[in-house]
PDB file of N, CA and C in Angstrom:
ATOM      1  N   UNK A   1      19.050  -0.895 -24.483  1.00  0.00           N
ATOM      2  CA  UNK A   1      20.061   0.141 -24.373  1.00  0.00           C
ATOM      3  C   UNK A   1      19.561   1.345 -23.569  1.00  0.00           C
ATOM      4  N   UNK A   2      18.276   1.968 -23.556  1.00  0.00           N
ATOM      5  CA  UNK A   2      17.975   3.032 -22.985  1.00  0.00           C
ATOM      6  C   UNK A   2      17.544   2.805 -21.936  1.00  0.00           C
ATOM      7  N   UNK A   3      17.322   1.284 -21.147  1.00  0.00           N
ATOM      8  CA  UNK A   3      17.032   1.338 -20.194  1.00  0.00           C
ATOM      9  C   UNK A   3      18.640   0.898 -19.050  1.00  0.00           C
ATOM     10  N   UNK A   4      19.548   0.704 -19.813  1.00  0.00           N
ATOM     11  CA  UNK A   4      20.861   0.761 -19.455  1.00  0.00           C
ATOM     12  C   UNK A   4      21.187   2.355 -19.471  1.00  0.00           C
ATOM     13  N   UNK A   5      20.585   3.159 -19.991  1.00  0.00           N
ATOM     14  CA  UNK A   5      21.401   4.397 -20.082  1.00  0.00           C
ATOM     15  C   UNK A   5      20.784   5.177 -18.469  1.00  0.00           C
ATOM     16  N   UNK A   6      19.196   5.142 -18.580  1.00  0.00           N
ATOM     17  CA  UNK A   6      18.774   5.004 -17.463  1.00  0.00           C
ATOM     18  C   UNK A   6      19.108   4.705 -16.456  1.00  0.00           C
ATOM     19  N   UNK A   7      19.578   3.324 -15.776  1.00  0.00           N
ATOM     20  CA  UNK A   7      19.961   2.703 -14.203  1.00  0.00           C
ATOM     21  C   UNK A   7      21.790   3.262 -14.451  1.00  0.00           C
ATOM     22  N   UNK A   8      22.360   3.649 -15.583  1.00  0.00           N
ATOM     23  CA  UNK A   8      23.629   4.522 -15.157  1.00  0.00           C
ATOM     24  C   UNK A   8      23.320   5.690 -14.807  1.00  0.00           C
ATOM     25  N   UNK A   9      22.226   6.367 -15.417  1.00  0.00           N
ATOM     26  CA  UNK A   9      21.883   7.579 -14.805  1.00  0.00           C
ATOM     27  C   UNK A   9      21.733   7.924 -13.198  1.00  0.00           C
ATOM     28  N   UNK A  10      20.546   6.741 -13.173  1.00  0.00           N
ATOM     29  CA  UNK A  10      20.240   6.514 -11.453  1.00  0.00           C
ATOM     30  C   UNK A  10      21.237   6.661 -10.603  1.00  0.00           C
ATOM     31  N   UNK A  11      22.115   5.649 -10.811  1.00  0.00           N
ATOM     32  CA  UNK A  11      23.377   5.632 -10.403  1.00  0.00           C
ATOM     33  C   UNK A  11      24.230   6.422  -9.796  1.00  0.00           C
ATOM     34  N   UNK A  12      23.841   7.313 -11.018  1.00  0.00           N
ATOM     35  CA  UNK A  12      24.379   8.754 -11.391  1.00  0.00           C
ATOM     36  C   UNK A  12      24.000   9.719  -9.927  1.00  0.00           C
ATOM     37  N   UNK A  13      23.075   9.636  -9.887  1.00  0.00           N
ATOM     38  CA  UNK A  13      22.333  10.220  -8.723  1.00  0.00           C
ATOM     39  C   UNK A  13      22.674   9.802  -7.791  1.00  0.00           C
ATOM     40  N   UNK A  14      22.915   8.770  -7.152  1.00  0.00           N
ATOM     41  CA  UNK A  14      22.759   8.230  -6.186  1.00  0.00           C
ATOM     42  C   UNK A  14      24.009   8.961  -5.561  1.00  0.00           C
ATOM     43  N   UNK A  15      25.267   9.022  -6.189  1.00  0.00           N
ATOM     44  CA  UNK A  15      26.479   9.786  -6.240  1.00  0.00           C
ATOM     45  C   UNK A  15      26.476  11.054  -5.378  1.00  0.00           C
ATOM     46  N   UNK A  16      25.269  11.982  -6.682  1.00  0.00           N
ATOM     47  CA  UNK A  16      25.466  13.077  -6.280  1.00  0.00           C
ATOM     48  C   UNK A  16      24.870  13.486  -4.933  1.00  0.00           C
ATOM     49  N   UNK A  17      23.615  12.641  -4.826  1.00  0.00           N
ATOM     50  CA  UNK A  17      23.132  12.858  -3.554  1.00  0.00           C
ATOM     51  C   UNK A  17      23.605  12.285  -2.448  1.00  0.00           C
ATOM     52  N   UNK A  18      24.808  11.215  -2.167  1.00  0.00           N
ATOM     53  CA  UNK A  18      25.842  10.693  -1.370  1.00  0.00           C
ATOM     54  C   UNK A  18      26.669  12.151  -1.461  1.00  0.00           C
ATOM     55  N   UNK A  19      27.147  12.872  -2.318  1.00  0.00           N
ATOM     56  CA  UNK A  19      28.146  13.680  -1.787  1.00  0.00           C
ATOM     57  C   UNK A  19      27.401  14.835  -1.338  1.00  0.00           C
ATOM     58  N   UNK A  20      26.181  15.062  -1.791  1.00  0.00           N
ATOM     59  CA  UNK A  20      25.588  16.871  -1.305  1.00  0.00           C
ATOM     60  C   UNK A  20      25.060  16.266  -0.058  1.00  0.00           C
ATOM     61  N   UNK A  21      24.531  15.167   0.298  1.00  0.00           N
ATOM     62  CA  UNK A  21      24.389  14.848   1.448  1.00  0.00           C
ATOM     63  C   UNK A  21      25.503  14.545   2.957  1.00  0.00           C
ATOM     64  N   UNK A  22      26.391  14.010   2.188  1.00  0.00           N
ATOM     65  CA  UNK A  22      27.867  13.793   2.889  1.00  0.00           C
ATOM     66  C   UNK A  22      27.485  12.632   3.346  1.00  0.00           C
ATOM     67  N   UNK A  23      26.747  11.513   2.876  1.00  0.00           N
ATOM     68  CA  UNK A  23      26.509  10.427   3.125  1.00  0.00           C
ATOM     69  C   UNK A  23      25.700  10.345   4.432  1.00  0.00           C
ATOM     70  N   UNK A  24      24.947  11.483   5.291  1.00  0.00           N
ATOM     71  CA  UNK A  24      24.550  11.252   6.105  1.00  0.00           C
ATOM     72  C   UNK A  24      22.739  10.573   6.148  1.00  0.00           C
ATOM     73  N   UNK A  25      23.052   9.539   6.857  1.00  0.00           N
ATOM     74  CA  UNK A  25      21.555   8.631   6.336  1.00  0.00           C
ATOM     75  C   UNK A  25      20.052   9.329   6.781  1.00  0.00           C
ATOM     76  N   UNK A  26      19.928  10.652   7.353  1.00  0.00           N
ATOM     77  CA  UNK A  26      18.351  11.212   7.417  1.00  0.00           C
ATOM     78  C   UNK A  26      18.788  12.460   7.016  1.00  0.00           C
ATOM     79  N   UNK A  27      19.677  12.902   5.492  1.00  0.00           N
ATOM     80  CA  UNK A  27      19.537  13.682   4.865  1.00  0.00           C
ATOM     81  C   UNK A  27      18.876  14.135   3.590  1.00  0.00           C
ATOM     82  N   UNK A  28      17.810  15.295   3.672  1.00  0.00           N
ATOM     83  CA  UNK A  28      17.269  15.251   2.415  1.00  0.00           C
ATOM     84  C   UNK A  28      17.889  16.273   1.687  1.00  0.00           C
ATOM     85  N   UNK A  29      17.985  15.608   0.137  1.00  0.00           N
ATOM     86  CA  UNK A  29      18.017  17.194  -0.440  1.00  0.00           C
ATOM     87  C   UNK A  29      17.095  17.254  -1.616  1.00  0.00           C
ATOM     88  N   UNK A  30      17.472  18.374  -1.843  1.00  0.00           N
ATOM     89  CA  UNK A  30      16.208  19.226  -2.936  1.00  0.00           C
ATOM     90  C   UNK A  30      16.667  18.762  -4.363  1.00  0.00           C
ATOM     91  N   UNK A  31      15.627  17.420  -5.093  1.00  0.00           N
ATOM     92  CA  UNK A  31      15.892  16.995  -6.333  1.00  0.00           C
ATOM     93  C   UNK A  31      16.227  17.979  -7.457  1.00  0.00           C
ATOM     94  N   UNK A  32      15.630  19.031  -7.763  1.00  0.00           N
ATOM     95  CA  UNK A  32      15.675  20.296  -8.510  1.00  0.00           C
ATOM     96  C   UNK A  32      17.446  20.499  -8.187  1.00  0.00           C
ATOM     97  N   UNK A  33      17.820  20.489  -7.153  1.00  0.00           N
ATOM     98  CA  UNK A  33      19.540  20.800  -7.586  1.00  0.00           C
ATOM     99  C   UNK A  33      20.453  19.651  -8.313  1.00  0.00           C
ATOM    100  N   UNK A  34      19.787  18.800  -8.370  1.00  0.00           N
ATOM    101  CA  UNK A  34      20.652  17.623  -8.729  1.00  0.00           C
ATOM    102  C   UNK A  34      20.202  17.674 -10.831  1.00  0.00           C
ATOM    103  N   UNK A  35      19.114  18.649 -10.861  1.00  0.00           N
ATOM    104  CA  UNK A  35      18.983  18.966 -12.356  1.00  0.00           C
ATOM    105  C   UNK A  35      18.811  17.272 -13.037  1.00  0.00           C
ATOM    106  N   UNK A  36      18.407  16.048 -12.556  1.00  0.00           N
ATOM    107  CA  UNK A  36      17.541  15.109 -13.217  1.00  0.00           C
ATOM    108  C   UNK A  36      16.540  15.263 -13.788  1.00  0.00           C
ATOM    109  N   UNK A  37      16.761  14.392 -15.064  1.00  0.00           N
ATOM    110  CA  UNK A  37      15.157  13.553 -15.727  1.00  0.00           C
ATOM    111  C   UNK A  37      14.574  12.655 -14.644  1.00  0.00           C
ATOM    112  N   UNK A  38      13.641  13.066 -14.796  1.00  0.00           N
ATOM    113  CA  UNK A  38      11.684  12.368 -13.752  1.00  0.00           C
ATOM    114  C   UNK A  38      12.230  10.844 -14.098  1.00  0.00           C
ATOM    115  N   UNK A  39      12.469  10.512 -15.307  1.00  0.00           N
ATOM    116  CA  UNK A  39      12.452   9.179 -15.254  1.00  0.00           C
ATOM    117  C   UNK A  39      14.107   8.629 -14.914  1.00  0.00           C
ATOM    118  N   UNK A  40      14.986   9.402 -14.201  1.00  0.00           N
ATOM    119  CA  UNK A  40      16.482   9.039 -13.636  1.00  0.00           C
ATOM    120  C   UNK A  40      15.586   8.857 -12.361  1.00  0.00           C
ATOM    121  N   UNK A  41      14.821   9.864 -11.777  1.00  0.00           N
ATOM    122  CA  UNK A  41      14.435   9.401 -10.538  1.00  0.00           C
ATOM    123  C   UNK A  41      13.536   8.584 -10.502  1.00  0.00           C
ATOM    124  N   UNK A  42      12.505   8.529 -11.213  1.00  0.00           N
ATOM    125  CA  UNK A  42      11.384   7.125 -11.233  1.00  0.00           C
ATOM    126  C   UNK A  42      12.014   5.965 -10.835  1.00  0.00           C
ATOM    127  N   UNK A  43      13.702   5.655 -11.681  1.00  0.00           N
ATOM    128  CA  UNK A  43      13.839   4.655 -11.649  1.00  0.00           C
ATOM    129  C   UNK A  43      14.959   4.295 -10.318  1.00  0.00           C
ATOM    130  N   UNK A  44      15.396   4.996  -9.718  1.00  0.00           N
ATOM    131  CA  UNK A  44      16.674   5.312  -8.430  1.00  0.00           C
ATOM    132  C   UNK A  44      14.892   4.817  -7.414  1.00  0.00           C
ATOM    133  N   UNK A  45      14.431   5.250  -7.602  1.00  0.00           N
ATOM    134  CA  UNK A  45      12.947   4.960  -6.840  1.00  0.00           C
ATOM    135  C   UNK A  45      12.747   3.704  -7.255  1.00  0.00           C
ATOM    136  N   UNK A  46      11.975   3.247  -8.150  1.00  0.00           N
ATOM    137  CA  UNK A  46      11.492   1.943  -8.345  1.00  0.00           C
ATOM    138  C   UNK A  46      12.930   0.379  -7.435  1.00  0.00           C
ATOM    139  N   UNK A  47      14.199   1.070  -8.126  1.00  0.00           N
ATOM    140  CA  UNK A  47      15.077   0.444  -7.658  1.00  0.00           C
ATOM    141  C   UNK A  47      15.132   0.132  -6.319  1.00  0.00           C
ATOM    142  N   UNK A  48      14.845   1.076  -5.559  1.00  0.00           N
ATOM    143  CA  UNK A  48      14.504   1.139  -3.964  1.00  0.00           C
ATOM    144  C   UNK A  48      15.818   1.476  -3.713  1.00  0.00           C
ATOM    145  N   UNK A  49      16.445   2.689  -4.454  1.00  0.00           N
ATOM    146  CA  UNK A  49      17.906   3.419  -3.911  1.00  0.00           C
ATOM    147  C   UNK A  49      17.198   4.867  -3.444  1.00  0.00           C
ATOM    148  N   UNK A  50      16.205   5.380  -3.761  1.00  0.00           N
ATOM    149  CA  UNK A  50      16.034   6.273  -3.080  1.00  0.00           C
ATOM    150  C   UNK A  50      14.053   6.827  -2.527  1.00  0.00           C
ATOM    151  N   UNK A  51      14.134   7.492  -1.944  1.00  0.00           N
ATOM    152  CA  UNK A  51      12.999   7.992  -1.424  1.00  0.00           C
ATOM    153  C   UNK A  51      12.535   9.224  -1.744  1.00  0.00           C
ATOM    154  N   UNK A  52      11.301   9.520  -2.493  1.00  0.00           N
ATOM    155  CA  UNK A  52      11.032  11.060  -2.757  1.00  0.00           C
ATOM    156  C   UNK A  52       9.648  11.709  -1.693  1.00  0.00           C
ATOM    157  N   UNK A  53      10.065  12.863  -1.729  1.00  0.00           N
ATOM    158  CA  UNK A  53       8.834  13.414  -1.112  1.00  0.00           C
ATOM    159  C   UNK A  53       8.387  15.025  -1.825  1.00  0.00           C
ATOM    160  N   UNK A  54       7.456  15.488  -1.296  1.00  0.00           N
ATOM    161  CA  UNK A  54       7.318  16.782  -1.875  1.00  0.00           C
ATOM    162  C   UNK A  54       6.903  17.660  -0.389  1.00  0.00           C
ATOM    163  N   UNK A  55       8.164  18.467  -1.134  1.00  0.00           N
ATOM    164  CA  UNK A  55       8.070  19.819  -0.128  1.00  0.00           C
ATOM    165  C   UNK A  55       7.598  21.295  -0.588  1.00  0.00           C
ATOM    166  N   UNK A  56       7.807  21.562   0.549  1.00  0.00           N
ATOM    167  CA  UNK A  56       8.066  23.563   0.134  1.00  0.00           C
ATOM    168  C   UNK A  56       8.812  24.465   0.553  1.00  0.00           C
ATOM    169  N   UNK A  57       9.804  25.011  -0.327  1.00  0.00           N
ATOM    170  CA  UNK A  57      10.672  26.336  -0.011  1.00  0.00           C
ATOM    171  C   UNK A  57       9.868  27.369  -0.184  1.00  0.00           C
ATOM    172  N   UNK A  58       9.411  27.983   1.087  1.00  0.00           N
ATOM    173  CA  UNK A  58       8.426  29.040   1.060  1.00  0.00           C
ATOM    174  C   UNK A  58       7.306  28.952   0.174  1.00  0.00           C
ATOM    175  N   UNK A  59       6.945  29.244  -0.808  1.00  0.00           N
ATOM    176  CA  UNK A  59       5.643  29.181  -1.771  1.00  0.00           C
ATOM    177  C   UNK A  59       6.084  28.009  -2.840  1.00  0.00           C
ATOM    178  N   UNK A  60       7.151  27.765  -3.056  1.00  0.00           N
ATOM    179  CA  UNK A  60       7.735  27.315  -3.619  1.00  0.00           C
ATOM    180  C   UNK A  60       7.303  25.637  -3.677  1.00  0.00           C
ATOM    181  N   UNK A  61       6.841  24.718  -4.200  1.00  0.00           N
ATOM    182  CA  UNK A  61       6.273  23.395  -4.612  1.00  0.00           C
ATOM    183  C   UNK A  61       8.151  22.509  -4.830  1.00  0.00           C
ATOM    184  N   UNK A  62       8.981  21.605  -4.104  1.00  0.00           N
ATOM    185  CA  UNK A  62       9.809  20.851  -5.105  1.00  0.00           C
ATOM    186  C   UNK A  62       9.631  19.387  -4.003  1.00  0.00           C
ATOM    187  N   UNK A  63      10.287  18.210  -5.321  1.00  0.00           N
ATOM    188  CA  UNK A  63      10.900  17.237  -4.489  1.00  0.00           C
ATOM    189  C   UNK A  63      11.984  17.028  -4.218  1.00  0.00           C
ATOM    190  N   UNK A  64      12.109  15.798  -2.449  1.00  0.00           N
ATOM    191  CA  UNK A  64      13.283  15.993  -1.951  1.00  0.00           C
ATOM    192  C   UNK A  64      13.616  14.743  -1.720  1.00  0.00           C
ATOM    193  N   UNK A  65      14.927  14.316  -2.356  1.00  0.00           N
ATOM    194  CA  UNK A  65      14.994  12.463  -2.137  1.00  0.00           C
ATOM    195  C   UNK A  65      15.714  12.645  -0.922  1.00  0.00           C
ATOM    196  N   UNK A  66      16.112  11.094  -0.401  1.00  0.00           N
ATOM    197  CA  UNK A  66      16.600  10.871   0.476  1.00  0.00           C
ATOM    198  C   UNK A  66      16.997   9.234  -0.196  1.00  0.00           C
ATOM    199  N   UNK A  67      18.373   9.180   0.387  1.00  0.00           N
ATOM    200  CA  UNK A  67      19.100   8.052   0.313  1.00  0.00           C
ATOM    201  C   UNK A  67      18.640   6.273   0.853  1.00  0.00           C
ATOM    202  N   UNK A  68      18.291   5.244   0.625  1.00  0.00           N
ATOM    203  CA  UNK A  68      18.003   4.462   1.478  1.00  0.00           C
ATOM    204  C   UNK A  68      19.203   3.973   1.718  1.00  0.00           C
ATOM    205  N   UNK A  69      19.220   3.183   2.832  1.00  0.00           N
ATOM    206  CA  UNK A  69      20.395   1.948   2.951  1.00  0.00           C
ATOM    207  C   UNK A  69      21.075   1.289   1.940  1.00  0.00           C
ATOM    208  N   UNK A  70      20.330   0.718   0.872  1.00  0.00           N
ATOM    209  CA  UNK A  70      20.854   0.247  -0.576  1.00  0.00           C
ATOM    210  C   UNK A  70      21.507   1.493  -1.281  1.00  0.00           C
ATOM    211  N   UNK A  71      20.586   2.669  -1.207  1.00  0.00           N
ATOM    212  CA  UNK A  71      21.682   3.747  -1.714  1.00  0.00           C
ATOM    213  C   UNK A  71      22.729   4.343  -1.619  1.00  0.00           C
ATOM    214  N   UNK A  72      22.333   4.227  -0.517  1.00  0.00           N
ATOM    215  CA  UNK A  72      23.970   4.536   0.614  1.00  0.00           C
ATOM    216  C   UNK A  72      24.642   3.683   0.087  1.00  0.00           C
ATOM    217  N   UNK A  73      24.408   2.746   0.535  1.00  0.00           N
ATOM    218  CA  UNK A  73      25.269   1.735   0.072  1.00  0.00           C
ATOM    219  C   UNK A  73      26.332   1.797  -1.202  1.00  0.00           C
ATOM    220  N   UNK A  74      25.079   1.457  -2.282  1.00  0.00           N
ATOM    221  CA  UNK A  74      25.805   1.351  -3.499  1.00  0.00           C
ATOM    222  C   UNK A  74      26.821   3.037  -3.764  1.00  0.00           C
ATOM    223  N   UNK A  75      26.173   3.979  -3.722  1.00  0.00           N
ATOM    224  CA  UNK A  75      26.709   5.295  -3.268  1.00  0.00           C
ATOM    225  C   UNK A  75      28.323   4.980  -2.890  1.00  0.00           C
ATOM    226  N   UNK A  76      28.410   4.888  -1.774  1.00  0.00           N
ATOM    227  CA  UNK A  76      29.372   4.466  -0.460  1.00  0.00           C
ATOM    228  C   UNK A  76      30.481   3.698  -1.269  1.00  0.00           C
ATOM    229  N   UNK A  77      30.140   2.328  -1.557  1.00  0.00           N
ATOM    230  CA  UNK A  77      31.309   1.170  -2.475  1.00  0.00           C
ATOM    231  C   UNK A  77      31.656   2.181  -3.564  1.00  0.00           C
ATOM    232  N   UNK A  78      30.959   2.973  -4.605  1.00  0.00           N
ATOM    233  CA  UNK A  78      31.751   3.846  -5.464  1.00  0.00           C
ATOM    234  C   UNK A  78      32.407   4.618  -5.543  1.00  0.00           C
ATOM    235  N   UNK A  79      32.397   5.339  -4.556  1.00  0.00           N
ATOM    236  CA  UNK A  79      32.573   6.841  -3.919  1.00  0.00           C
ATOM    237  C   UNK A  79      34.399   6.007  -3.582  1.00  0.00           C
ATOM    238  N   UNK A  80      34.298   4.974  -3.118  1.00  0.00           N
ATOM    239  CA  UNK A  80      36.141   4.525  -2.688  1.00  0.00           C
ATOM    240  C   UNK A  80      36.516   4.193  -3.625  1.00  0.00           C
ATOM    241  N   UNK A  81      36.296   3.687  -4.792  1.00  0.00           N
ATOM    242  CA  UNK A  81      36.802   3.684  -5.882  1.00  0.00           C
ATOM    243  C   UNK A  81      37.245   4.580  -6.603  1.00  0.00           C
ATOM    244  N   UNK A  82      36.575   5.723  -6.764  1.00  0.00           N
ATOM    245  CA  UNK A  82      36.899   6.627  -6.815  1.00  0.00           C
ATOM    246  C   UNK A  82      38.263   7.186  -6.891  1.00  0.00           C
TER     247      UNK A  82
END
């Protein structure tokens, strides 16, 4: 069950970062706005829906995913359902 609650979470993400991105495929954004649990993204990662990196806003330390093709993807088919 909690690892079902998990890959809906992921999911979850994949969403939000399809719409703050506008679906564009070499967009990053800043994980800290999307307000996830480490392990929603561990697993959007392990899944191979998304890509993390670590940046810096001025002094500032955060990570920044980016969408893969599968994310897009799955992203993309929900988003018309919608």
């Amino acid at each position: 069950m909690v690892s079902e609650a998990v890959d809906g979470a992921a999911r979850y993400l994949l969403y939000k970062l399809f719409d703050a991105t506008a679906g564009r495929p070499d967009a990053w954004q800043v994980l800290g706005n999307t307000e996830e649990r480490l392990e929603t993204v561990a697993r959007a990662v392990e899944r191979g829906w998304i890509i993390i990196r670590d940046d810096r806003i001025g002094r500032i330390k955060v990570q920044s995913g980016l969408l893969t093709r599968e994310g897009r993807r799955l992203a993309q088919d929900s988003s018309m359902g919608r």
